[in-house]
N, C-alpha and C. Protein backbone atom coordinates (compact mmCIF):
# COMPACT_ATOMS: atom_id res chain seq x y z
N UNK A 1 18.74 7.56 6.89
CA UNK A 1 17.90 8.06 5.85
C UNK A 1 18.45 7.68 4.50
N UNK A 2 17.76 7.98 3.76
CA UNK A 2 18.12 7.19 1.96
C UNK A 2 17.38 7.90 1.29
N UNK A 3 17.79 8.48 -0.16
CA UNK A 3 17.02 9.05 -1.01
C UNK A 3 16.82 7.90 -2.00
N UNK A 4 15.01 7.87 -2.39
CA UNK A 4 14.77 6.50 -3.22
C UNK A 4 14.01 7.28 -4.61
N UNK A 5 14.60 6.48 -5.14
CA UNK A 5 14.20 7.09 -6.85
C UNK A 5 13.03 5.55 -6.99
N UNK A 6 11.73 5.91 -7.42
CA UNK A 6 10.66 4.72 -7.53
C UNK A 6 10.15 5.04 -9.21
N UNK A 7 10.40 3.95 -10.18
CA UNK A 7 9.43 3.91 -11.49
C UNK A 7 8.81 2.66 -11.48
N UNK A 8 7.65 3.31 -11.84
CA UNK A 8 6.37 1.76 -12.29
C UNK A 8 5.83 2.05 -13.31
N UNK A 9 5.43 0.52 -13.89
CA UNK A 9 4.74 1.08 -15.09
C UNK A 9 3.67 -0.10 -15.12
N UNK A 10 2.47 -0.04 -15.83
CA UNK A 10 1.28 -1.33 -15.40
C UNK A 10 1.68 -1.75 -16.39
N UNK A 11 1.36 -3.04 -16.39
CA UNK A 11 1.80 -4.35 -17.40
C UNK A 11 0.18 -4.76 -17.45
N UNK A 12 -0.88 -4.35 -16.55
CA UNK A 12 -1.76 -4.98 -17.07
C UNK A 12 -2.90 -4.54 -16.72
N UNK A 13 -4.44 -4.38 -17.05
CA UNK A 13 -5.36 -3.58 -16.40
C UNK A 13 -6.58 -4.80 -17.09
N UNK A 14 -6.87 -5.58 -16.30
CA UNK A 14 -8.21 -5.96 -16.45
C UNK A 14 -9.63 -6.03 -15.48
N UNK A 15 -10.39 -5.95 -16.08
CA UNK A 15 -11.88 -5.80 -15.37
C UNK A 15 -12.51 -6.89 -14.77
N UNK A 16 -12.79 -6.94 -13.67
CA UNK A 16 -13.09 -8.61 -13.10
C UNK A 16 -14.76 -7.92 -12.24
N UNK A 17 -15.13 -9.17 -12.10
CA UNK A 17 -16.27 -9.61 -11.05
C UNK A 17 -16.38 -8.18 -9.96
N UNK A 18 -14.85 -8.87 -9.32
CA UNK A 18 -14.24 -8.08 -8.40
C UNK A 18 -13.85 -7.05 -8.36
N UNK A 19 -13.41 -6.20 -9.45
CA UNK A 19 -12.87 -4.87 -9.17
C UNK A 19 -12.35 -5.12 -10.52
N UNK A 20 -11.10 -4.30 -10.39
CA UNK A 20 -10.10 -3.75 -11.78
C UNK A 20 -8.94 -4.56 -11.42
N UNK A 21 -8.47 -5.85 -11.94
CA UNK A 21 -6.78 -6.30 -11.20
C UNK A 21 -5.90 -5.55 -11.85
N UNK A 22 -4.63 -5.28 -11.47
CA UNK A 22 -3.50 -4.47 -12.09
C UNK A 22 -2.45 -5.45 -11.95
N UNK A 23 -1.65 -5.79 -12.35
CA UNK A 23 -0.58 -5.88 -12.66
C UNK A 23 0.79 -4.71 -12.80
N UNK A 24 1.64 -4.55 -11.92
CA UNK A 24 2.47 -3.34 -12.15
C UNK A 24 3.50 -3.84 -11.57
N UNK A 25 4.81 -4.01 -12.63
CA UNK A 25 6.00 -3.67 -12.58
C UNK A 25 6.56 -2.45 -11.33
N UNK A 26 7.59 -2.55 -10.86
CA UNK A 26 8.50 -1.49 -10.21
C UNK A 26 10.03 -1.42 -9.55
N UNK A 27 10.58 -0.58 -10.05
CA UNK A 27 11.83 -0.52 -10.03
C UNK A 27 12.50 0.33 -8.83
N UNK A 28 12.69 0.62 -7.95
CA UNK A 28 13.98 1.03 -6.78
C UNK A 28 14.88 1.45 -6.82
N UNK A 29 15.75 2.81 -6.58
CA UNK A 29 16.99 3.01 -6.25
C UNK A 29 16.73 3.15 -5.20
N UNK A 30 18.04 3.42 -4.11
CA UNK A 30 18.25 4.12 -2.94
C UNK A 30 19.76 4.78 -3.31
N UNK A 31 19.77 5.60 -2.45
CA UNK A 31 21.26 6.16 -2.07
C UNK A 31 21.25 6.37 -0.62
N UNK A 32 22.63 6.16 -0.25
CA UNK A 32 22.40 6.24 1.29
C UNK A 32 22.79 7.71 1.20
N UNK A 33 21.96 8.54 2.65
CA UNK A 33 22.33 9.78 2.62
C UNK A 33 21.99 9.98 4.16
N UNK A 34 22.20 8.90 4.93
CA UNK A 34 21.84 9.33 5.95
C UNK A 34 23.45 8.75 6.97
N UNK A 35 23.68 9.38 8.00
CA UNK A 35 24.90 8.80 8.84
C UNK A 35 24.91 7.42 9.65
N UNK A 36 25.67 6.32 8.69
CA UNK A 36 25.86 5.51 9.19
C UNK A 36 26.16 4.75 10.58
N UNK A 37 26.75 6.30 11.46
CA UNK A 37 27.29 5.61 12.90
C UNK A 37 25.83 5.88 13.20
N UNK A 38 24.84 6.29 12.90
CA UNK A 38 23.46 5.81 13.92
C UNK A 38 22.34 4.98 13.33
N UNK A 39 23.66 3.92 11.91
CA UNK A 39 22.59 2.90 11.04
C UNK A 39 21.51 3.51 10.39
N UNK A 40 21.49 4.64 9.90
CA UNK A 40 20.99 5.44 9.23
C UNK A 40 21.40 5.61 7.28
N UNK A 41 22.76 5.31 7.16
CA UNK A 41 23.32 4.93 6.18
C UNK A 41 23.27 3.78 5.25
N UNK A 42 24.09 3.22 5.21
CA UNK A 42 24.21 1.47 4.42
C UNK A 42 24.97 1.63 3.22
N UNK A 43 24.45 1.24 2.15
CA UNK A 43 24.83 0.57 0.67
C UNK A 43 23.73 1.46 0.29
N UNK A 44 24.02 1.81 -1.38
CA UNK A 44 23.24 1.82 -2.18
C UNK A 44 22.70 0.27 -2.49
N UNK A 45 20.99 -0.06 -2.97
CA UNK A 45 20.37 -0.76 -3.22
C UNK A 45 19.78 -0.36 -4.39
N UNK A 46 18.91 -1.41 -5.01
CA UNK A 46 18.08 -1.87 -6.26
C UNK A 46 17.38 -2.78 -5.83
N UNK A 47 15.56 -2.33 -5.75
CA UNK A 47 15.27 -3.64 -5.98
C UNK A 47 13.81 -3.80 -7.00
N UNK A 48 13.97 -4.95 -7.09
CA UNK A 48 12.80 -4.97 -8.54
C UNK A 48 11.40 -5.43 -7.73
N UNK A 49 10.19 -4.94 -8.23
CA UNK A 49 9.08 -5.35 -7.48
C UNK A 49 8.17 -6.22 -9.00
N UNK A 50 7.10 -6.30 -8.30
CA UNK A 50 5.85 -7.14 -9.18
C UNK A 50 5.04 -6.89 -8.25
N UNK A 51 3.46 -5.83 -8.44
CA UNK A 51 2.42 -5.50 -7.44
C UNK A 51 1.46 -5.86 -8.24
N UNK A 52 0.59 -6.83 -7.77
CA UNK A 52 -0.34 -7.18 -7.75
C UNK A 52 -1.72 -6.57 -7.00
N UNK A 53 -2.66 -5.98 -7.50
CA UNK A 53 -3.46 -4.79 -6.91
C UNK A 53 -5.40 -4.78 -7.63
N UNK A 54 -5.72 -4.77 -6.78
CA UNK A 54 -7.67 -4.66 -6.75
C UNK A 54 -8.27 -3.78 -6.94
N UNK A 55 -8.60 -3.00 -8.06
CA UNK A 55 -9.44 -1.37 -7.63
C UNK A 55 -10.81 -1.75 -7.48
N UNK A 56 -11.87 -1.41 -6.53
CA UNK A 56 -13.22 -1.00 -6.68
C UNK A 56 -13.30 0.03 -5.64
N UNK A 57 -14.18 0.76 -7.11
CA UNK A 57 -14.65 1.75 -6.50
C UNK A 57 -13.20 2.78 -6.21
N UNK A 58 -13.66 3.39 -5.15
CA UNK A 58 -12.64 4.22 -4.35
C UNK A 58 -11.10 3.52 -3.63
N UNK A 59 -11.70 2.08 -3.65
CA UNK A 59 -10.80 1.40 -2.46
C UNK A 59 -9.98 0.87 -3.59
N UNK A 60 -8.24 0.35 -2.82
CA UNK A 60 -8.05 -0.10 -3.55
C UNK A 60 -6.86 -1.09 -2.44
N UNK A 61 -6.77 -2.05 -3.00
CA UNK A 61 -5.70 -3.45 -2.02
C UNK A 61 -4.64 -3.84 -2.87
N UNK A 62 -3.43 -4.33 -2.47
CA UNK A 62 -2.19 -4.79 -3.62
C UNK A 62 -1.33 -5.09 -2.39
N UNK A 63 -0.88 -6.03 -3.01
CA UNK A 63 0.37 -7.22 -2.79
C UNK A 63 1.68 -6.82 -3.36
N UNK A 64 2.62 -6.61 -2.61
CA UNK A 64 4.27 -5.98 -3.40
C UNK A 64 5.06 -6.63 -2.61
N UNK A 65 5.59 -8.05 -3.65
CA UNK A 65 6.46 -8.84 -3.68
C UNK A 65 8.09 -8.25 -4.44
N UNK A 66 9.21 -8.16 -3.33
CA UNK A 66 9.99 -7.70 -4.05
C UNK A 66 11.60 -8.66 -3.44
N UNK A 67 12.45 -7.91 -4.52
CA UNK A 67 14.09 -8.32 -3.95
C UNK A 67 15.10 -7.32 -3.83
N UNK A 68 15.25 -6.88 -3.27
CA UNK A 68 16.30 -6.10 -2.67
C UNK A 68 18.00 -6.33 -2.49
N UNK A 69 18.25 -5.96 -3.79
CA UNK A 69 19.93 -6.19 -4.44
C UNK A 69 20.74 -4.72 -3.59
N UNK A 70 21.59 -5.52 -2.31
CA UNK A 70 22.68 -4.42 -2.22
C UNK A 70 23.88 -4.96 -1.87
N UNK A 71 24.73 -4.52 -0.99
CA UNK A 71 26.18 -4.79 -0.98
C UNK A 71 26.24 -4.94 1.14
N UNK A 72 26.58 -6.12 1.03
CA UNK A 72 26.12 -6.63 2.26
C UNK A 72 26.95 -5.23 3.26
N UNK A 73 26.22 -5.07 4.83
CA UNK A 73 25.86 -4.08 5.88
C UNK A 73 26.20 -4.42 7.32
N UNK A 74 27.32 -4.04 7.89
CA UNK A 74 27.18 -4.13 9.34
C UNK A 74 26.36 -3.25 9.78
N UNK A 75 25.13 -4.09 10.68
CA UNK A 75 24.27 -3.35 11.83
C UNK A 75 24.69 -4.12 13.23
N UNK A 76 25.04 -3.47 14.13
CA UNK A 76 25.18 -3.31 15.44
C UNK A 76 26.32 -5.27 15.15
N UNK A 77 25.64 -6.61 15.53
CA UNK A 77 26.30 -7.73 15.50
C UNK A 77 26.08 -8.37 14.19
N UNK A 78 24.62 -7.64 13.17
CA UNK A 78 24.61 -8.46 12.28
C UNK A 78 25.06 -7.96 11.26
N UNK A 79 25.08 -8.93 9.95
CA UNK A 79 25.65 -8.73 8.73
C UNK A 79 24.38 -8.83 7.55
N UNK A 80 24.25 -8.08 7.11
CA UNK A 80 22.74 -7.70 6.17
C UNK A 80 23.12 -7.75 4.87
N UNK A 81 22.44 -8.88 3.85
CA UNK A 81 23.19 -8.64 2.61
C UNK A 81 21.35 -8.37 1.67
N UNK A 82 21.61 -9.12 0.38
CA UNK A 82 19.89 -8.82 0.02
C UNK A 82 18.85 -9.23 0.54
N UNK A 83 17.50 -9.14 0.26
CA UNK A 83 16.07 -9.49 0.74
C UNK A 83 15.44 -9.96 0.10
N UNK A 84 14.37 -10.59 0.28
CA UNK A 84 13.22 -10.31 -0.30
C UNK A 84 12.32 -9.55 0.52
N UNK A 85 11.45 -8.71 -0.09
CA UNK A 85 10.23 -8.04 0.48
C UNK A 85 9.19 -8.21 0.27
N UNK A 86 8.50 -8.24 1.12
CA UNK A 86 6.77 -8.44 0.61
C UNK A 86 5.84 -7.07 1.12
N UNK A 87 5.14 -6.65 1.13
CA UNK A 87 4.44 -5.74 1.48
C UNK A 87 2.70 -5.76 0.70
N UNK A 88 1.59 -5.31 1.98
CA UNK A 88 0.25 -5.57 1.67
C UNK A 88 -0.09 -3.62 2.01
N UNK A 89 -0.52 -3.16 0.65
CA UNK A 89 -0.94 -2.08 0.81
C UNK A 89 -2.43 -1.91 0.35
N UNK A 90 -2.67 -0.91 0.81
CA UNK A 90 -4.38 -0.12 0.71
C UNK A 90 -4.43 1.38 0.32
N UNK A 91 -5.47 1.29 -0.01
CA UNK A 91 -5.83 2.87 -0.35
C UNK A 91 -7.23 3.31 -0.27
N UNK A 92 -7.74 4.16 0.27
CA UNK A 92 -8.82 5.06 0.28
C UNK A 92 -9.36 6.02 -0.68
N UNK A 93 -10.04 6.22 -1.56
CA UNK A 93 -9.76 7.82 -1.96
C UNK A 93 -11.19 8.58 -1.18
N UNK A 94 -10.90 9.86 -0.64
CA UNK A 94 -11.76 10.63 -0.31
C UNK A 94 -11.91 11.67 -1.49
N UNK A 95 -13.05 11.54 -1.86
CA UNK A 95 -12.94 13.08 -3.29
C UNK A 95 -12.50 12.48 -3.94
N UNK A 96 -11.93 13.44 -4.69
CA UNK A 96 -11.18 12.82 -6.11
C UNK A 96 -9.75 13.13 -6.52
N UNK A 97 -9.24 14.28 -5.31
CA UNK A 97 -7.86 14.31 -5.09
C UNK A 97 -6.89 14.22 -3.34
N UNK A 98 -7.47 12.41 -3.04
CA UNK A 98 -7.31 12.79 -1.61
C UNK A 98 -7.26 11.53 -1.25
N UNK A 99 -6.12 11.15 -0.83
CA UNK A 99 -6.19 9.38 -0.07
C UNK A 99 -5.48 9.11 1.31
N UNK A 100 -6.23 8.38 1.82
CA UNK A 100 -5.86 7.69 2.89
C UNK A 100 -4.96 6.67 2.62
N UNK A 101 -3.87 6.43 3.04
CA UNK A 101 -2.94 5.05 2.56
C UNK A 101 -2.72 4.45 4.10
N UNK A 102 -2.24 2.96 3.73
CA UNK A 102 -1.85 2.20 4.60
C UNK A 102 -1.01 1.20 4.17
N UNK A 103 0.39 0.59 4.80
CA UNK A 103 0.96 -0.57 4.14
C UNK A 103 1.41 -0.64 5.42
N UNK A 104 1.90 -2.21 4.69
CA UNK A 104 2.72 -2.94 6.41
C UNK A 104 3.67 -3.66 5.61
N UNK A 105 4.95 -3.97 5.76
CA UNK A 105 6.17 -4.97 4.92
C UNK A 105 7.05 -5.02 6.06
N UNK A 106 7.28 -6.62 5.47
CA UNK A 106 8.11 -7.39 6.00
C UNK A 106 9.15 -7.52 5.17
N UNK A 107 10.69 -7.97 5.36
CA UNK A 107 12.00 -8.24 4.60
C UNK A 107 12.23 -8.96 5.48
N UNK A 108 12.94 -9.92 4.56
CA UNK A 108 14.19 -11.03 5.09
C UNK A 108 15.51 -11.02 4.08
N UNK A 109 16.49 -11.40 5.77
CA UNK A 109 17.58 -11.04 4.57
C UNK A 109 17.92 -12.26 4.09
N UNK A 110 18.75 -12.60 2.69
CA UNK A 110 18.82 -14.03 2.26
C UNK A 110 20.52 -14.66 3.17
N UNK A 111 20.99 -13.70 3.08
CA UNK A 111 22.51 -14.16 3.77
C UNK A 111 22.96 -13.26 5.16
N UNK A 112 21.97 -13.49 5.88
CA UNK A 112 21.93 -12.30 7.29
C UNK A 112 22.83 -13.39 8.06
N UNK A 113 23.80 -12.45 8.83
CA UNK A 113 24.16 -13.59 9.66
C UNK A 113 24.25 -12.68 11.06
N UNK A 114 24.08 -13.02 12.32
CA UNK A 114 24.25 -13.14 13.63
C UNK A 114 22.97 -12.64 14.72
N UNK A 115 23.45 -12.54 15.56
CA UNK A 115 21.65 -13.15 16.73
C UNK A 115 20.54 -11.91 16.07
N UNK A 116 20.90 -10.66 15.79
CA UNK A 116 19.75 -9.30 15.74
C UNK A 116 19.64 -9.67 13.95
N UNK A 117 19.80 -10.73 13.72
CA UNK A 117 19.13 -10.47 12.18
C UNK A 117 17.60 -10.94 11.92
N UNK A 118 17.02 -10.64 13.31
CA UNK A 118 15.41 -11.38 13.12
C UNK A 118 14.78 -10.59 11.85
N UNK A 119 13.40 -11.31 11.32
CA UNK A 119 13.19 -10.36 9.66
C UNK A 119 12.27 -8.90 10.77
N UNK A 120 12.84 -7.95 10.22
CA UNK A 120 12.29 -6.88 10.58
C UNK A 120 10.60 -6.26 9.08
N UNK A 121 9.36 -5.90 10.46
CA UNK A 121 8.45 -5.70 10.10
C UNK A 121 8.19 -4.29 10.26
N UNK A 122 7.26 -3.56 9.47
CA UNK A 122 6.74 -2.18 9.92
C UNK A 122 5.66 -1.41 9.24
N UNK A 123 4.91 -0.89 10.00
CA UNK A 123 3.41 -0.52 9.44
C UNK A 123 3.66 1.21 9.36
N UNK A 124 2.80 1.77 8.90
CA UNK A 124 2.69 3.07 8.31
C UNK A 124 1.44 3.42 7.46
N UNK A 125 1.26 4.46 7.97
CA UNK A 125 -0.22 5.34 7.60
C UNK A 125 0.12 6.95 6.92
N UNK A 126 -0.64 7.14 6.64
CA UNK A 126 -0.10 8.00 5.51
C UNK A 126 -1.28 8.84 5.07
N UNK A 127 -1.13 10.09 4.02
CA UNK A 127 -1.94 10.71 3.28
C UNK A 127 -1.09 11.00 1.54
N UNK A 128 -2.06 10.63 0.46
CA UNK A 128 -1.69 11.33 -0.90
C UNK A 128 -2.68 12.38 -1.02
N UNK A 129 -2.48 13.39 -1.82
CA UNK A 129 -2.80 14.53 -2.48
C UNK A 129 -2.71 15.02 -3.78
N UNK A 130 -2.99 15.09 -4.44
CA UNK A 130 -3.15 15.47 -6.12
C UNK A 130 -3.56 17.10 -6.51
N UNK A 131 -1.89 17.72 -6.06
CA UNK A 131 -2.77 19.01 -6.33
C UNK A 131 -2.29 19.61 -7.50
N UNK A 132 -2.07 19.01 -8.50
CA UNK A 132 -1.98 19.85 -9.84
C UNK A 132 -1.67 18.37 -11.09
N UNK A 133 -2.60 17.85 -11.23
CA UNK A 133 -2.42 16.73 -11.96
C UNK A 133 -1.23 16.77 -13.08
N UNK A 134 -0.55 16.32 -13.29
CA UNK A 134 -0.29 14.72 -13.05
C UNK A 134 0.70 14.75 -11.63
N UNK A 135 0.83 16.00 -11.21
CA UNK A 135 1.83 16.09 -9.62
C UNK A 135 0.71 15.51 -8.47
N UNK A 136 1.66 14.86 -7.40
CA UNK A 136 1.32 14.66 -6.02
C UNK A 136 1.72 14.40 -5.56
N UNK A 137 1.79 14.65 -3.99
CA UNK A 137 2.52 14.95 -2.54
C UNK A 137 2.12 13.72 -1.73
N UNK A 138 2.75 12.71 -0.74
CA UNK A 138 2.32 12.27 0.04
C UNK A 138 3.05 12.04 1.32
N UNK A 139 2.33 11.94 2.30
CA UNK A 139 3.36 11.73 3.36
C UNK A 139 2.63 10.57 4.46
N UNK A 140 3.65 10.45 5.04
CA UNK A 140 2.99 9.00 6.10
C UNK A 140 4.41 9.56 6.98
N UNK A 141 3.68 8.54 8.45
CA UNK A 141 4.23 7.87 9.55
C UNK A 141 4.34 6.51 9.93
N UNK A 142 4.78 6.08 10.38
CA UNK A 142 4.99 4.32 10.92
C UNK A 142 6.26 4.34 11.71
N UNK A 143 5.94 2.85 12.29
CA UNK A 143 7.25 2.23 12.86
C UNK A 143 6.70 1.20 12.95
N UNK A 144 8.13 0.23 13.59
CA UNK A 144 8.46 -0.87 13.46
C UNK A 144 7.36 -1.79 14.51
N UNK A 145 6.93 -3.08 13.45
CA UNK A 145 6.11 -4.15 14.43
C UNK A 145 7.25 -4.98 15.25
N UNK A 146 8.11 -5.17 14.73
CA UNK A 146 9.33 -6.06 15.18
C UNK A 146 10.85 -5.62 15.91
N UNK A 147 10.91 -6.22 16.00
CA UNK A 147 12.69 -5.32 16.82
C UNK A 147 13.93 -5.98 15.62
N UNK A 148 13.56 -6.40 14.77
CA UNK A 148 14.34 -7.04 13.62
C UNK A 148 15.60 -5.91 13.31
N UNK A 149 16.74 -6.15 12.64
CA UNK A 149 17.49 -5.31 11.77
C UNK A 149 16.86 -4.38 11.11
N UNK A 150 16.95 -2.97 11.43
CA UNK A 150 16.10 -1.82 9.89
C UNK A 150 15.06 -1.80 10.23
N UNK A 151 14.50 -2.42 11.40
CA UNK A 151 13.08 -1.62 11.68
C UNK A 151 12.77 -0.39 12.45
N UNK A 152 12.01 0.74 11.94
CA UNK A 152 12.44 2.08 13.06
C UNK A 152 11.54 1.73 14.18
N UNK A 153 12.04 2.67 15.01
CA UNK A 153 10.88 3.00 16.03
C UNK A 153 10.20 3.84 15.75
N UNK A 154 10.36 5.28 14.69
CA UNK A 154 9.66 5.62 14.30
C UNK A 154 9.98 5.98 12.74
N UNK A 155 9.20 6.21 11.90
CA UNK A 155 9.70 6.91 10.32
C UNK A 155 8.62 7.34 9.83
N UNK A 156 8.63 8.51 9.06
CA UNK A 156 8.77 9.53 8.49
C UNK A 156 8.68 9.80 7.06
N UNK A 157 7.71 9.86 6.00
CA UNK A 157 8.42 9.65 4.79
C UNK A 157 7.82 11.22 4.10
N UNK A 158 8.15 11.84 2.85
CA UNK A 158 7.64 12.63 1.78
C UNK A 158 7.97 12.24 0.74
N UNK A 159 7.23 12.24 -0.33
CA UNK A 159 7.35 11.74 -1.41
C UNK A 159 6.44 12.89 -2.58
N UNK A 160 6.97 13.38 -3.42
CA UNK A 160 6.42 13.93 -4.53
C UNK A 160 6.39 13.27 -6.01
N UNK A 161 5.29 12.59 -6.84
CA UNK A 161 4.83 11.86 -7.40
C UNK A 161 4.59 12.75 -9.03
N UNK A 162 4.92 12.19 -10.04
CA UNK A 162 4.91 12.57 -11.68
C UNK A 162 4.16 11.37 -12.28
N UNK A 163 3.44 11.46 -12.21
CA UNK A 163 1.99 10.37 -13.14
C UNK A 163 2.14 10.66 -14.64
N UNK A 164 3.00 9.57 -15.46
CA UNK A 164 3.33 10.44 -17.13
C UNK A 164 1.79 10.26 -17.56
N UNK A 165 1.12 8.65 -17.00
CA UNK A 165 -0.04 8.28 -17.78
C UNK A 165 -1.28 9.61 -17.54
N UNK A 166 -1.51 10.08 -16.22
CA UNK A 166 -2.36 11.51 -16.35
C UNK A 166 -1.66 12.50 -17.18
N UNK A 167 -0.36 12.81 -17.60
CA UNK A 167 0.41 13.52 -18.59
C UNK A 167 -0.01 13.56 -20.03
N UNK A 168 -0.41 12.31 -20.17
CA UNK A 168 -0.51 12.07 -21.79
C UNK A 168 -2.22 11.57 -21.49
N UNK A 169 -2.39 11.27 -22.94
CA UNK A 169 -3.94 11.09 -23.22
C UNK A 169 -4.18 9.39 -23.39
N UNK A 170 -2.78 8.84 -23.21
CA UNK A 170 -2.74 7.49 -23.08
C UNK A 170 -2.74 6.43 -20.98
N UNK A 171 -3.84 6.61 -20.93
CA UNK A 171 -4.18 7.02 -19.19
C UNK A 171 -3.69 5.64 -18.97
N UNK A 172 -4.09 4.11 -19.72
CA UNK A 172 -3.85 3.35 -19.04
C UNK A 172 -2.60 2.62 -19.37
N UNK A 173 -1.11 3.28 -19.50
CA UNK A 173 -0.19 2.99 -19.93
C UNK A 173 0.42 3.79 -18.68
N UNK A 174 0.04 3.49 -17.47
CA UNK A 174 0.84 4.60 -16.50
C UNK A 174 2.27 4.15 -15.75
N UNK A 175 2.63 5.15 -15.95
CA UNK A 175 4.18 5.20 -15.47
C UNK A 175 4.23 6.57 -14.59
N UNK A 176 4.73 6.07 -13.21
CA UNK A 176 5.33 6.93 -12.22
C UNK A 176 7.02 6.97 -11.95
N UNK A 177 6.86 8.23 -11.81
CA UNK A 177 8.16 8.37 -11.40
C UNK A 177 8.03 9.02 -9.78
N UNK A 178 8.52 8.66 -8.87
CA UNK A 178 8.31 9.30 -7.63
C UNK A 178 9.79 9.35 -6.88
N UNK A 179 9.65 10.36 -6.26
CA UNK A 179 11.12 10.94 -5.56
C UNK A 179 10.58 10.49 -3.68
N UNK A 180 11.26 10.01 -3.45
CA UNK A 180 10.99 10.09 -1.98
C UNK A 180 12.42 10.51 -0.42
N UNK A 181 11.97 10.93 0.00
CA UNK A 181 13.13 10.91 1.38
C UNK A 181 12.63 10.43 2.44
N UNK A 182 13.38 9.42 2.99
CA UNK A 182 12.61 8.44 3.95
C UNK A 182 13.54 8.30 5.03
């Protein structure tokens, strides 16, 4: 397990054909807080993202291209140092304080070395909630598509969410701060 500190902020909001594109920055901590003898642990990490994202309507699709800066990891034979990540997420909204989520991400490591360092994949489904604006709760399940390094068999996440841009009267300047335990 790992406690992850997440800030984003949009770099960009324009109106297309297609929907609303976004542009959004995002930033990563982790801390390890979970026990290493069952690879639950690791390194603290950092990693920087760039999400690329579609709103219409209710629905919404985004692309999260990222890199994952830590301090290389014995798992079981292999040796795990940074990544890159990619990840394809979705969103639903039901109502107006209520979403369906979905993502799937893949990582590779850049300096992995030995036979179990295949790139580990994993999907997850989820619910957000908005129950006292600018606060919200979300939680999901998933596991692993792959038998790669770091993929679960199963996981688990909660996350409680601080929206500054619903905070202030400046809406499309949004910045999250979100706490998660995963």
């Amino acid at each position: 397990g790992a406690l992850r500190l997440v800030a984003r902020v949009e770099l960009l909001e324009r109106a297309t054909s297609l929907g609303v594109l976004r542009l959004t920055s995002a930033l990563d901590g982790t801390l390890p807080t979970g026990d290493e003898a069952s690879f639950a642990g690791g390194t603290a990490s950092v990693r920087p993202r760039l999400i690329v994202g579609l709103a219409r309507g209710r629905t919404d699709v985004a692309l999260d291209l990222g890199y994952r800066i830590r301090g290389a990891t014995r798992i079981a034979d292999a040796v795990i140092d940074d990544e890159v990540t990619l990840g394809v997420l979705a969103s639903v909204g039901l109502g107006t304080d209520l979403w369906l989520l979905g993502e799937a991400y893949l990582w590779q490591g850049i300096a992995t070395a030995g036979p179990t360092a295949a790139p580990p994949a994993e999907l997850l489904a989820g619910a957000r909630y908005r129950f006292f604006a600018p606060w919200s709760v979300q939680a999901g399940l998933g596991g692993g598509l792959t038998h790669g390094y770091g993929a679960p068999m199963c996981r688990g996440l909660v996350s409680l969410s601080y929206d500054m841009g619903r905070a202030s009267a400046r809406v499309h300047e949004r910045r999250v701060v979100e706490v998660a335990a995963l």
